[in-house]
N, C-alpha and C. Protein backbone atom coordinates (compact mmCIF):
# COMPACT_ATOMS: atom_id res chain seq x y z
N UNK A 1 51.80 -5.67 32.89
CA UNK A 1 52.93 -6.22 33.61
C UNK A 1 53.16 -5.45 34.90
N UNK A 2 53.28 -4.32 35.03
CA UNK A 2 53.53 -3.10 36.23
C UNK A 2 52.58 -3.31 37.18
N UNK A 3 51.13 -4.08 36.81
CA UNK A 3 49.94 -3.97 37.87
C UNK A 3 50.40 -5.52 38.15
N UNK A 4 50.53 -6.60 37.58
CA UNK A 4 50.50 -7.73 37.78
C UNK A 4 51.85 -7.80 38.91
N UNK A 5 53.12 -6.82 38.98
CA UNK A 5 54.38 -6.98 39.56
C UNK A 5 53.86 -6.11 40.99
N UNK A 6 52.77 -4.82 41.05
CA UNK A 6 52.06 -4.48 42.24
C UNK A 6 51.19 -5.39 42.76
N UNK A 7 50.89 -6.24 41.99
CA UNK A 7 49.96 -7.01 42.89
C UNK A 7 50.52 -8.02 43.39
N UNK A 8 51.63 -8.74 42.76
CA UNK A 8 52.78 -9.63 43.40
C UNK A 8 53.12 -8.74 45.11
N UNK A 9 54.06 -7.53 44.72
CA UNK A 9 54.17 -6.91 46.08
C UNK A 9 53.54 -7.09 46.79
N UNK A 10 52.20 -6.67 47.07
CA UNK A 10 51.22 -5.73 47.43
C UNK A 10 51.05 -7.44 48.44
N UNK A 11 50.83 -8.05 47.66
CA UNK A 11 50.42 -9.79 48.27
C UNK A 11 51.37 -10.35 49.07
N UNK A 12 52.71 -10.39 48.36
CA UNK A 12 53.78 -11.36 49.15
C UNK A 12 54.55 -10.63 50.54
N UNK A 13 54.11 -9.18 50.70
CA UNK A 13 54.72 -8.83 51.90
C UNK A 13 53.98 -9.31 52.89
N UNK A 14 52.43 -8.76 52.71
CA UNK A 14 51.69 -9.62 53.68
C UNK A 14 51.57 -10.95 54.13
N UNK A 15 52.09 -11.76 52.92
CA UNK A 15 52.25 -13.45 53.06
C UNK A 15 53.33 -13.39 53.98
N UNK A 16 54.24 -12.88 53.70
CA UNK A 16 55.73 -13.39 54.58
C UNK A 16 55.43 -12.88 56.23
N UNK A 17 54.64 -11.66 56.39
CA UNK A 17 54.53 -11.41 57.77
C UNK A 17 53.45 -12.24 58.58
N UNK A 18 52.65 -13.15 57.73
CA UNK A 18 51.79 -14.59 58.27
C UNK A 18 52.25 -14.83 58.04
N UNK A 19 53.23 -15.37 57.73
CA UNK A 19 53.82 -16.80 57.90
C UNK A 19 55.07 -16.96 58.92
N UNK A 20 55.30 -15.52 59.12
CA UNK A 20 56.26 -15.33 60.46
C UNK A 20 55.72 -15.34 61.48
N UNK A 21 54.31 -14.76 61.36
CA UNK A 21 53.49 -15.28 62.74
C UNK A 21 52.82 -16.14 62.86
N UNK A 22 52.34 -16.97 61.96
CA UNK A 22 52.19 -18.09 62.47
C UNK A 22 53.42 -19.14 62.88
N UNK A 23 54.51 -18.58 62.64
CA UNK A 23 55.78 -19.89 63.09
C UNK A 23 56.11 -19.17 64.05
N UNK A 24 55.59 -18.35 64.67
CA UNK A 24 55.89 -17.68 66.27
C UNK A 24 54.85 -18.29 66.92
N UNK A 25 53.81 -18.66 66.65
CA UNK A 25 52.66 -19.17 67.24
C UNK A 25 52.89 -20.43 67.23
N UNK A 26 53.64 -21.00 66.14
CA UNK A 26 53.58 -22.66 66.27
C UNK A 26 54.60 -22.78 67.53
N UNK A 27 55.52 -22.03 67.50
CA UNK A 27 56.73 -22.72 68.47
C UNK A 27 56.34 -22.37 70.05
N UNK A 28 55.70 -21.15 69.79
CA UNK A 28 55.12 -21.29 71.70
C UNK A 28 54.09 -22.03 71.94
N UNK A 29 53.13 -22.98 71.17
CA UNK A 29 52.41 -24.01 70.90
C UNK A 29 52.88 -25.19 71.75
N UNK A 30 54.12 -25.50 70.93
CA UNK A 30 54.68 -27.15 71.19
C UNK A 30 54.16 -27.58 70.33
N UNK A 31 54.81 -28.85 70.19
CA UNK A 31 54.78 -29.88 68.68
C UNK A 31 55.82 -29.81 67.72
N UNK A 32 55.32 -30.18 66.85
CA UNK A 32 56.51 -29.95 65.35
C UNK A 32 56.14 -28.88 64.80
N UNK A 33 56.78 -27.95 64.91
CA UNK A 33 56.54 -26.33 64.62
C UNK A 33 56.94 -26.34 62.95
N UNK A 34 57.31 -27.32 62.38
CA UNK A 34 57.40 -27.74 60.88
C UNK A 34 56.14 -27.85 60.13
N UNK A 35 55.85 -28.75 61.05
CA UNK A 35 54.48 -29.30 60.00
C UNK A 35 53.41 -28.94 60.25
N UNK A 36 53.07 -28.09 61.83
CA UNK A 36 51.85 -27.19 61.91
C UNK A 36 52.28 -26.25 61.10
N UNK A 37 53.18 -25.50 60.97
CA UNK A 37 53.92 -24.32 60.16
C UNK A 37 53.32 -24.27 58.93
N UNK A 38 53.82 -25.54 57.88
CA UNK A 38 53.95 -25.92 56.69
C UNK A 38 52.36 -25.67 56.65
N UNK A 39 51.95 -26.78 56.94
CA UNK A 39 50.61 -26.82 56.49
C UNK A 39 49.70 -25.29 56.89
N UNK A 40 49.95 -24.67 58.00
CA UNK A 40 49.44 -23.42 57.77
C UNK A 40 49.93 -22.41 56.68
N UNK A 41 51.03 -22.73 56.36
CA UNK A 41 51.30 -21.81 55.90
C UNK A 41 50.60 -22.05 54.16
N UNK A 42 51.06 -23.43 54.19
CA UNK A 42 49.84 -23.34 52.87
C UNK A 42 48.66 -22.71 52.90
N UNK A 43 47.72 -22.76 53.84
CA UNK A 43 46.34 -23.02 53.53
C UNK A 43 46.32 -21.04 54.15
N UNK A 44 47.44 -20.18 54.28
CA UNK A 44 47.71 -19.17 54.72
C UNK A 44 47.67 -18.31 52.86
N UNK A 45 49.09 -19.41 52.47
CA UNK A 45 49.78 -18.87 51.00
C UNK A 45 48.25 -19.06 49.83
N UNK A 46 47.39 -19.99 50.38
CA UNK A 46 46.57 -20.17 49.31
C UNK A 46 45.44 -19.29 49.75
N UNK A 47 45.26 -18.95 50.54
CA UNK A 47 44.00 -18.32 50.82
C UNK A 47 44.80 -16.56 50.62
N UNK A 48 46.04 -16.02 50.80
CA UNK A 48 46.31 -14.58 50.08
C UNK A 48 46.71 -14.84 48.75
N UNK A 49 46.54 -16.27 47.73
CA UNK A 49 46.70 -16.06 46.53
C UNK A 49 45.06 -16.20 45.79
N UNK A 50 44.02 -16.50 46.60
CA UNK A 50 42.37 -16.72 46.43
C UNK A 50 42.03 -15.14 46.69
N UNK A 51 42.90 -14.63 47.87
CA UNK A 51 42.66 -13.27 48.02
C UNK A 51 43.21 -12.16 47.00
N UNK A 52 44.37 -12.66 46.74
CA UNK A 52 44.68 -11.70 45.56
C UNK A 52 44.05 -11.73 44.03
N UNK A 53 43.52 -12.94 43.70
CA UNK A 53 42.91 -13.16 42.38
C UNK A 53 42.06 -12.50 42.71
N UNK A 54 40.85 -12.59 43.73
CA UNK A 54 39.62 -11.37 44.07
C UNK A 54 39.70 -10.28 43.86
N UNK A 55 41.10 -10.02 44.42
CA UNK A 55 41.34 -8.25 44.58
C UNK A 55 41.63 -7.76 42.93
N UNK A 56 42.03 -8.60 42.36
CA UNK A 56 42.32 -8.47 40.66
C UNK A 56 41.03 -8.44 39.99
N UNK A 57 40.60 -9.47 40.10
CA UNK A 57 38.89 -9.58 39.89
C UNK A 57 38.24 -8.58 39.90
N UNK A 58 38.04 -8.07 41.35
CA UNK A 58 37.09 -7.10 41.80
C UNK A 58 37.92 -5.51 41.52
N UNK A 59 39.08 -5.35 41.76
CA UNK A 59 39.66 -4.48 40.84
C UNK A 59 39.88 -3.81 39.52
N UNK A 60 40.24 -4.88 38.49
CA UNK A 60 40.25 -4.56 37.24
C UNK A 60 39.22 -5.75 36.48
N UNK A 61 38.69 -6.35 36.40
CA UNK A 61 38.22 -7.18 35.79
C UNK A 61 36.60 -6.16 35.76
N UNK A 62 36.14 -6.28 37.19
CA UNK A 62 34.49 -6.27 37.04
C UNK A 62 34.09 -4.69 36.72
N UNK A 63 35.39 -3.62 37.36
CA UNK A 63 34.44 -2.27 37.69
C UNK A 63 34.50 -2.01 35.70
N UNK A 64 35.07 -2.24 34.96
CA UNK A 64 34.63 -1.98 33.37
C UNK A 64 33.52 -2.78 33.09
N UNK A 65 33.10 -3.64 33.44
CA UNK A 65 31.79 -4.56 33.57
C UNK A 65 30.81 -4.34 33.73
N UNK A 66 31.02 -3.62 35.16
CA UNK A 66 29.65 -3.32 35.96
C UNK A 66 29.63 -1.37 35.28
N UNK A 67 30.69 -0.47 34.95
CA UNK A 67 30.87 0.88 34.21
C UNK A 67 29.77 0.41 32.95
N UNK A 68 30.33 -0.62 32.15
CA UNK A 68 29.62 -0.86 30.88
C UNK A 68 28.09 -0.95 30.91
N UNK A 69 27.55 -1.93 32.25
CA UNK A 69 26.13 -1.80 32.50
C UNK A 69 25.70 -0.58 32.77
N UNK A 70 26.48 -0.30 33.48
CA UNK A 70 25.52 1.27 34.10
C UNK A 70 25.38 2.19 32.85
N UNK A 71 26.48 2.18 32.42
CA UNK A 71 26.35 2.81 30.93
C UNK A 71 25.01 2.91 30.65
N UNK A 72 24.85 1.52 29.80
CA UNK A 72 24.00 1.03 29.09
C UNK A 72 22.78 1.36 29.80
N UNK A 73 22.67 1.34 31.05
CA UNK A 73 21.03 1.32 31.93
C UNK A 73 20.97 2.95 31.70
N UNK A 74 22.30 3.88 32.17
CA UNK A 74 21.87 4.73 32.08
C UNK A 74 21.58 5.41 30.61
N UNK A 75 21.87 5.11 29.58
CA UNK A 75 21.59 5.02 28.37
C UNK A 75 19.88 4.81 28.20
N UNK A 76 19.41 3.79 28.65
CA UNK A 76 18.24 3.29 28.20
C UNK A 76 17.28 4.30 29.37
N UNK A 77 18.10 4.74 30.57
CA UNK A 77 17.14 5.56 31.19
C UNK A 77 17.17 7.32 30.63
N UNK A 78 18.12 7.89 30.12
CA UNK A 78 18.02 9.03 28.97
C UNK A 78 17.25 8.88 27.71
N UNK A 79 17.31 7.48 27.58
CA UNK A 79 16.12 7.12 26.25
C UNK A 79 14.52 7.78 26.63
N UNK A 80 14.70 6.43 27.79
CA UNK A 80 13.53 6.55 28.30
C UNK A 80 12.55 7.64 28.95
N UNK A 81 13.59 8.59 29.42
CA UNK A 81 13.02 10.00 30.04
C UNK A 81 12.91 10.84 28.75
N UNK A 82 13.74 10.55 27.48
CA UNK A 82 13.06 11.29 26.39
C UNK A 82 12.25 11.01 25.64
N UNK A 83 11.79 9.62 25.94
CA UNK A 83 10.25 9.28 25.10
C UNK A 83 9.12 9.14 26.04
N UNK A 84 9.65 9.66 27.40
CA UNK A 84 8.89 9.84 28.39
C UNK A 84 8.11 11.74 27.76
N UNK A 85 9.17 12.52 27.94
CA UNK A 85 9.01 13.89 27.62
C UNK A 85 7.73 13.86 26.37
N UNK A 86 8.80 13.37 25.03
CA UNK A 86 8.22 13.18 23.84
C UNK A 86 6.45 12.70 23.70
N UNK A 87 6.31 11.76 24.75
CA UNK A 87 5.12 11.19 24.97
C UNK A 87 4.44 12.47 25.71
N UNK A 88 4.76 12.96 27.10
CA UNK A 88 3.62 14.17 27.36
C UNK A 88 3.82 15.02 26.50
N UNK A 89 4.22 15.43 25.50
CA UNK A 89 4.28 16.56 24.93
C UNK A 89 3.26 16.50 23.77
N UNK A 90 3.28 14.85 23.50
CA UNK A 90 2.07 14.51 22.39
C UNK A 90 1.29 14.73 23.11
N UNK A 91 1.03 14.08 24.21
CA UNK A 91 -0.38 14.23 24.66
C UNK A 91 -0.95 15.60 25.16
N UNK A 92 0.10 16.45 25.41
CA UNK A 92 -0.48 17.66 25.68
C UNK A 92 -0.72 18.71 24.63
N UNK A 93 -0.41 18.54 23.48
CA UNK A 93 -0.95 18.60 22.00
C UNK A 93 -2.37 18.04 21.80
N UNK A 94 -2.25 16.31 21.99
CA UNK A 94 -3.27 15.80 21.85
C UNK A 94 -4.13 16.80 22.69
N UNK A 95 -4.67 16.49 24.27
CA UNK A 95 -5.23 17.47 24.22
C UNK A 95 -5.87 18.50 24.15
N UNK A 96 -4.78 19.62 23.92
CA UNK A 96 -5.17 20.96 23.40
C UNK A 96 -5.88 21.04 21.98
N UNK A 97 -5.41 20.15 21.15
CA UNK A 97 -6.58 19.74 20.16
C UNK A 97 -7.64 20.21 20.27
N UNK A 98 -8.04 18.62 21.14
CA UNK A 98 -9.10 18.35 21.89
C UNK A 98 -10.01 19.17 22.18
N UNK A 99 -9.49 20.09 22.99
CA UNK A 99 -10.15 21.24 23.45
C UNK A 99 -10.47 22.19 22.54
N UNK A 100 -9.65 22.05 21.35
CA UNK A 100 -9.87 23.14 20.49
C UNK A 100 -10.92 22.46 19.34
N UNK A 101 -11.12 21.49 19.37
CA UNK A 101 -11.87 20.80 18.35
C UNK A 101 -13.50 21.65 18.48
N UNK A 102 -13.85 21.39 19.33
CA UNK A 102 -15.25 21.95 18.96
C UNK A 102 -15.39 23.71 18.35
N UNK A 103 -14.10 24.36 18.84
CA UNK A 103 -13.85 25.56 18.02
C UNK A 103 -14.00 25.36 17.10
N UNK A 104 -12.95 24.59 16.12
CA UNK A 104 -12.68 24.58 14.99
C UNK A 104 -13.85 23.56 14.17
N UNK A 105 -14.54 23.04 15.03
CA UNK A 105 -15.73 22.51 13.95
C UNK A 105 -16.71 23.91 13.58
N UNK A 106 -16.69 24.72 14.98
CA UNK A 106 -17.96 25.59 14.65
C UNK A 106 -17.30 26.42 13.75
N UNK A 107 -15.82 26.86 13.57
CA UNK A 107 -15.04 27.99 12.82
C UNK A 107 -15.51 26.98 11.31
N UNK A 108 -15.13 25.73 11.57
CA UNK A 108 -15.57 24.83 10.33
C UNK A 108 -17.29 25.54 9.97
N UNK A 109 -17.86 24.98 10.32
CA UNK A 109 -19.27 25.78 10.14
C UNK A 109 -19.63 26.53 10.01
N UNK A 110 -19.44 27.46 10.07
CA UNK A 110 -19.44 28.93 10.12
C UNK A 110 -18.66 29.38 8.74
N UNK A 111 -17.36 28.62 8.30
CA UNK A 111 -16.70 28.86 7.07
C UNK A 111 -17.84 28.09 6.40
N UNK A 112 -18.41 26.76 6.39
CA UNK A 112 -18.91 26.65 5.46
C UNK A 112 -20.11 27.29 4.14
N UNK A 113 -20.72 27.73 5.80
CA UNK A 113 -22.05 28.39 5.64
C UNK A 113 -21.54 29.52 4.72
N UNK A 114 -20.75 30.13 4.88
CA UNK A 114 -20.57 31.21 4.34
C UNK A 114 -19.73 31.30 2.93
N UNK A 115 -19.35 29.81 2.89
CA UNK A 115 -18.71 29.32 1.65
C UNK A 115 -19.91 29.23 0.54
N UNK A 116 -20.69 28.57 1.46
CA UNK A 116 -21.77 28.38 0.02
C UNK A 116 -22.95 29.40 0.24
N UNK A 117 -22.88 30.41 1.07
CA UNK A 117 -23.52 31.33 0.38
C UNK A 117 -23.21 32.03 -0.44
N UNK A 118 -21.92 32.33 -0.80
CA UNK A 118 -21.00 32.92 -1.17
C UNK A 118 -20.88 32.49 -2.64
N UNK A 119 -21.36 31.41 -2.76
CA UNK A 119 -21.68 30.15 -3.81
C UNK A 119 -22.59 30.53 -4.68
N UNK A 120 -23.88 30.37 -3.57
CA UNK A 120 -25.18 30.89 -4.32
C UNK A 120 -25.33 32.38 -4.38
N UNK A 121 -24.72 32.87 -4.34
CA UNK A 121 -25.05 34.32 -4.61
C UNK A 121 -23.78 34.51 -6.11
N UNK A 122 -22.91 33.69 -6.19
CA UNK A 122 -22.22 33.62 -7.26
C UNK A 122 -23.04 33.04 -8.45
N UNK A 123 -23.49 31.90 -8.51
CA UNK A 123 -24.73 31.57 -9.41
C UNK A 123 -25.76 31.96 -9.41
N UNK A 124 -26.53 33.14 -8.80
CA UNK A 124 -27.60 33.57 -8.79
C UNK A 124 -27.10 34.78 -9.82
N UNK A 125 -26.10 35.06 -9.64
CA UNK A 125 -25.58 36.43 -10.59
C UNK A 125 -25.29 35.64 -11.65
N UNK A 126 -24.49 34.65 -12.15
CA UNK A 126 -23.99 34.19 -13.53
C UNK A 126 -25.51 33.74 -14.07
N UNK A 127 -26.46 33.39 -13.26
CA UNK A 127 -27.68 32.85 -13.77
C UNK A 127 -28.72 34.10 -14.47
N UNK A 128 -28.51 35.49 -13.36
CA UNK A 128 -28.96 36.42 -14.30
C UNK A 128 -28.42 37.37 -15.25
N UNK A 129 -26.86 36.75 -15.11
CA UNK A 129 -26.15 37.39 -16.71
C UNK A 129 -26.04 36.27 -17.57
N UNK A 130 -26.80 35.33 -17.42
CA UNK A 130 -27.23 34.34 -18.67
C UNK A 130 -28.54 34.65 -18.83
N UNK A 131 -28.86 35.02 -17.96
CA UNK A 131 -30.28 35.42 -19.01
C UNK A 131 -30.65 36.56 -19.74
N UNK A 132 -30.12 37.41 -18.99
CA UNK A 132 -29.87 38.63 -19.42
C UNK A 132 -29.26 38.56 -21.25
N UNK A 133 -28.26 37.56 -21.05
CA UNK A 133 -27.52 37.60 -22.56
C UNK A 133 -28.70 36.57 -23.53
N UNK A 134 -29.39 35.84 -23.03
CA UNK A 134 -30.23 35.20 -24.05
C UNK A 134 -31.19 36.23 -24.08
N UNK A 135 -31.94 36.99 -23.20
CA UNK A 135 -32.91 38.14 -23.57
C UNK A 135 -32.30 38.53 -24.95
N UNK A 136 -30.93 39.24 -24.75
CA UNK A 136 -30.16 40.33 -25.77
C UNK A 136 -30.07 39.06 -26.95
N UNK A 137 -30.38 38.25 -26.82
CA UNK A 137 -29.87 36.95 -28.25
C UNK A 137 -31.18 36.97 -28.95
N UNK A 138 -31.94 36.81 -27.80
CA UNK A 138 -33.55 36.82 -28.45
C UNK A 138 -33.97 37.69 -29.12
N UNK A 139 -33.39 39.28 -28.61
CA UNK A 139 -34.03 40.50 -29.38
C UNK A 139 -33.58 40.98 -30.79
N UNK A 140 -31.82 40.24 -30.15
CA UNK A 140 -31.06 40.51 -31.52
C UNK A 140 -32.15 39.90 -32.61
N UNK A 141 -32.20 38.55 -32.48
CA UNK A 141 -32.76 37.88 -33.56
C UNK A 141 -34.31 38.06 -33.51
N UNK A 142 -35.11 38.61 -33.24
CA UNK A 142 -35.80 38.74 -33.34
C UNK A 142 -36.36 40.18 -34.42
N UNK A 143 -35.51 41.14 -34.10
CA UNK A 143 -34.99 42.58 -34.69
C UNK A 143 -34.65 41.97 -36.13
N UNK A 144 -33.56 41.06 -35.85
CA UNK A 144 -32.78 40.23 -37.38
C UNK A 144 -34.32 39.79 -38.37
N UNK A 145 -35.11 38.95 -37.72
CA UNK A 145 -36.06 38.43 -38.49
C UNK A 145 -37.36 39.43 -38.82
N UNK A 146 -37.33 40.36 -38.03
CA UNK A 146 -38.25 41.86 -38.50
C UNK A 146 -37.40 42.02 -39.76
N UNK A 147 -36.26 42.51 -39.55
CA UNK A 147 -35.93 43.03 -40.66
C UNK A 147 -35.95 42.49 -41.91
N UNK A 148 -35.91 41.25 -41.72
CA UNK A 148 -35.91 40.48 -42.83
C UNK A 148 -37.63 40.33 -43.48
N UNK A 149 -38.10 40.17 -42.71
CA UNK A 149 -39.67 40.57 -42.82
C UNK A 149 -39.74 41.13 -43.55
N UNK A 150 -39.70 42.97 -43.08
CA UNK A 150 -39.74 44.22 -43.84
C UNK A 150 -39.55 43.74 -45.15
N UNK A 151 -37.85 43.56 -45.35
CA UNK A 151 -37.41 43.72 -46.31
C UNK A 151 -38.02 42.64 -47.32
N UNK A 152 -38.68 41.73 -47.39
CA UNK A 152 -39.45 40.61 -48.05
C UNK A 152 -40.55 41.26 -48.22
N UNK A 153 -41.45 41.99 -47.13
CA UNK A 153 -42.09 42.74 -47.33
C UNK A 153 -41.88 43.64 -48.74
N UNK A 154 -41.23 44.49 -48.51
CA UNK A 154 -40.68 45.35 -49.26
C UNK A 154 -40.44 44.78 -50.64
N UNK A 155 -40.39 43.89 -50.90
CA UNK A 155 -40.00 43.52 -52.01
C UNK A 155 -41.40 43.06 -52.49
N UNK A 156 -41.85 42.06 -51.60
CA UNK A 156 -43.25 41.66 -52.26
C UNK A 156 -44.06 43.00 -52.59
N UNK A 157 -44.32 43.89 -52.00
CA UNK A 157 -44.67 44.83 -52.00
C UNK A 157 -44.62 45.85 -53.73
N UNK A 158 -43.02 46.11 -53.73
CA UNK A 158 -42.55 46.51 -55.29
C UNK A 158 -43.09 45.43 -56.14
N UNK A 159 -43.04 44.59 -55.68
CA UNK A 159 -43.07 43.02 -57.03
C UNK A 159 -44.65 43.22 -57.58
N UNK A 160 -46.02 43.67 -56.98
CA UNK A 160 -46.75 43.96 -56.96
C UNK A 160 -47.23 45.32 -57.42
N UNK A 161 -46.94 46.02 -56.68
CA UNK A 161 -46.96 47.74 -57.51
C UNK A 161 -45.98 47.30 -58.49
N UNK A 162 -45.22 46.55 -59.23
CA UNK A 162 -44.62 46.69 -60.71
C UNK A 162 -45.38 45.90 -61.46
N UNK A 163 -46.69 44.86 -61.34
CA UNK A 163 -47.11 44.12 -61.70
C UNK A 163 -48.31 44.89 -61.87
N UNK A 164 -49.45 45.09 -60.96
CA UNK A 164 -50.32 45.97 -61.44
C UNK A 164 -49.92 47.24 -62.00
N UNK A 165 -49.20 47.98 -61.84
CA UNK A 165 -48.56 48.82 -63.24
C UNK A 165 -48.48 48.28 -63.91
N UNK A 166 -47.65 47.37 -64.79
CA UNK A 166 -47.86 46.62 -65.68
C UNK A 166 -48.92 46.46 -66.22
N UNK A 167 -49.76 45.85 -65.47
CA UNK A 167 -51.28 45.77 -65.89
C UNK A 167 -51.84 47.35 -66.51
N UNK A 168 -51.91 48.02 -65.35
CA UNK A 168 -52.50 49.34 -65.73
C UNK A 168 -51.68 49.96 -67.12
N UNK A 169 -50.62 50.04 -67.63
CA UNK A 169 -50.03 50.31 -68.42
C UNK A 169 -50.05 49.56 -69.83
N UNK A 170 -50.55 48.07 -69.62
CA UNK A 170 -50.93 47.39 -71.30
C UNK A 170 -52.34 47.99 -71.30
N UNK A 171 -53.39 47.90 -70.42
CA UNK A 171 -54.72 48.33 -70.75
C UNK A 171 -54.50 50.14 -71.12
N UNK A 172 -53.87 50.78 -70.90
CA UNK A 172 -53.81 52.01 -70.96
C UNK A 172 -53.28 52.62 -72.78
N UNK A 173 -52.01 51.73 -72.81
CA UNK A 173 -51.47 51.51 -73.70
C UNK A 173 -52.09 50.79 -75.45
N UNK A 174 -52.56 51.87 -75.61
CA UNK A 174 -52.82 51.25 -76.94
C UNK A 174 -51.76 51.78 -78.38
N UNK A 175 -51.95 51.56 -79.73
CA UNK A 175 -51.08 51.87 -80.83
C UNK A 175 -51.25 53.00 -81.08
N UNK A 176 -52.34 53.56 -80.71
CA UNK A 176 -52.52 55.00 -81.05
C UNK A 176 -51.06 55.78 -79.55
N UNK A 177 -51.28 55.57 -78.51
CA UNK A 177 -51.03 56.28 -77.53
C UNK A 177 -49.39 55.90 -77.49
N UNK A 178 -49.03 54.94 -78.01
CA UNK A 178 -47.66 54.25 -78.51
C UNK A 178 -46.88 55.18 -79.07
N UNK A 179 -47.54 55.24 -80.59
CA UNK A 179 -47.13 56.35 -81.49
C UNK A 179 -46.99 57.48 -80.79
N UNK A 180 -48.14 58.03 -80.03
CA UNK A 180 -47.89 59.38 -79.54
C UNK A 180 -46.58 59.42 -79.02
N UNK A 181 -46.29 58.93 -77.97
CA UNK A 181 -45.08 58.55 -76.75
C UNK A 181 -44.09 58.37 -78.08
N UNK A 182 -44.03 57.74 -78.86
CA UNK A 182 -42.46 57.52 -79.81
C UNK A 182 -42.26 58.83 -80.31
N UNK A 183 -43.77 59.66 -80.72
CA UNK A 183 -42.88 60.91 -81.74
C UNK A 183 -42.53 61.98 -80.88
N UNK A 184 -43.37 61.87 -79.41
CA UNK A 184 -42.92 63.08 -78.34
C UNK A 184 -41.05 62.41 -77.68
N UNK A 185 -40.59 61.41 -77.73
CA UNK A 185 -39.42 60.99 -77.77
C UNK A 185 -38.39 61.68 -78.53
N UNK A 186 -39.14 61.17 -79.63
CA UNK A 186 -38.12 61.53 -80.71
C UNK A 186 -38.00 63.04 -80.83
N UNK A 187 -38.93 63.65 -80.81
CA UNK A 187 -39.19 65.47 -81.16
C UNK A 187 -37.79 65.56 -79.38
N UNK A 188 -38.13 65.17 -78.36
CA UNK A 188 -36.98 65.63 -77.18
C UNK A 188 -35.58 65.32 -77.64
N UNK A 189 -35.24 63.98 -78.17
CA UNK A 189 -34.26 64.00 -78.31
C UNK A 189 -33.16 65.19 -79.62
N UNK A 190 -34.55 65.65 -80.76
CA UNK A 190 -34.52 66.19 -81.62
C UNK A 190 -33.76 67.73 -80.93
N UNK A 191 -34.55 68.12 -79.68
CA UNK A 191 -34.59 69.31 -79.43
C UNK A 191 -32.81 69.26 -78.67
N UNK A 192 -32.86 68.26 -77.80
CA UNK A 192 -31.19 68.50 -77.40
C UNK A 192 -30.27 68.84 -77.90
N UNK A 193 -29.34 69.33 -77.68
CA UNK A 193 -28.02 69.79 -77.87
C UNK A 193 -26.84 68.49 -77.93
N UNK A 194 -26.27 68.65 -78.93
CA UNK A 194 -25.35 67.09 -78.73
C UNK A 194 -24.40 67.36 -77.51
């Protein structure tokens, strides 16, 4: 209301001082200083009320309008200078990569090589502490089945010396040599002490 009652002012003083000069102009003219008057003064009153809607217009209406665009542009141009940034910054990553890539293939290479030597020298050792432990499996059992040998040995061996003794002892053994052996028994046990 306060801007709409300034812009009333602001308008109708200037109207009234055209329209006083143009009815100073009509009457040193000549004619009907009425109706040149009138009609100027309309086409006076309508053209500072075309002028004052402008000045309202272009006053309060557009500059929040044209504020809001600029806003917005300048909005989309802070966007834009930060995906401007964002973008060289990839690419100067990208890049340095780049440049670093053939390093890091040969650092690649160089780790590998040394990965799998590192490899084979790990299975070249588990390969000769596996064999190493089947040697020691082999000897064990091999030692195991000597012994068992022997000892079969050993037995066949007694089973034999108790068998030809045997033998040698029925041919040796007759009733005469029987008797002898029972009464030299008996006479020892005779001689002990209870």
């Amino acid at each position: 209301m306060k801007y709409s009652l300034k812009i009333l002012r602001g308008t109708l003083a200037p109207a009234l001082i055209l329209a006083s000069a143009m009815a100073v102009r009509a009457a040193g003219e000549g004619g009907n200083p009425a109706e040149q008057t009138t009609g100027t003064m309309f086409k006076w009153v309508h053209f500072v009320i075309l002028a004052a809607v402008a000045y309202w217009l272009f006053r309060k209406v557009l500059p929040p309008v044209f504020r809001h665009k600029a806003d917005n542009i300048s909005a989309a141009i802070n966007k834009a200078t930060v995906a401007k940034a964002d973008a060289e910054r990839q690419l100067k990553e990208a890049e340095a990569k780049l440049t670093r890539l053939e390093e890091e293939v040969a650092q690649f290479r160089t780790q590998a090589k040394t990965e799998a030597a590192a490899e084979l020298e790990r299975l070249r050792a588990m390969t000769k502490l596996d064999a190493e432990r089947i040697t020691l499996a082999a000897k064990a059992e091999i030692e195991a089945a000597e012994r068992a040998a022997r000892v079969e040995l050993k037995a066949l061996a007694a089973k034999l010396a108790v068998d030809r003794a045997e033998s040698i002892v029925a041919k040796e053994l007759t009733p005469a040599v029987q008797e002898a052996m029972l009464n030299q028994f008996v006479q020892n046990l005779q001689e002990r002490p209870n």
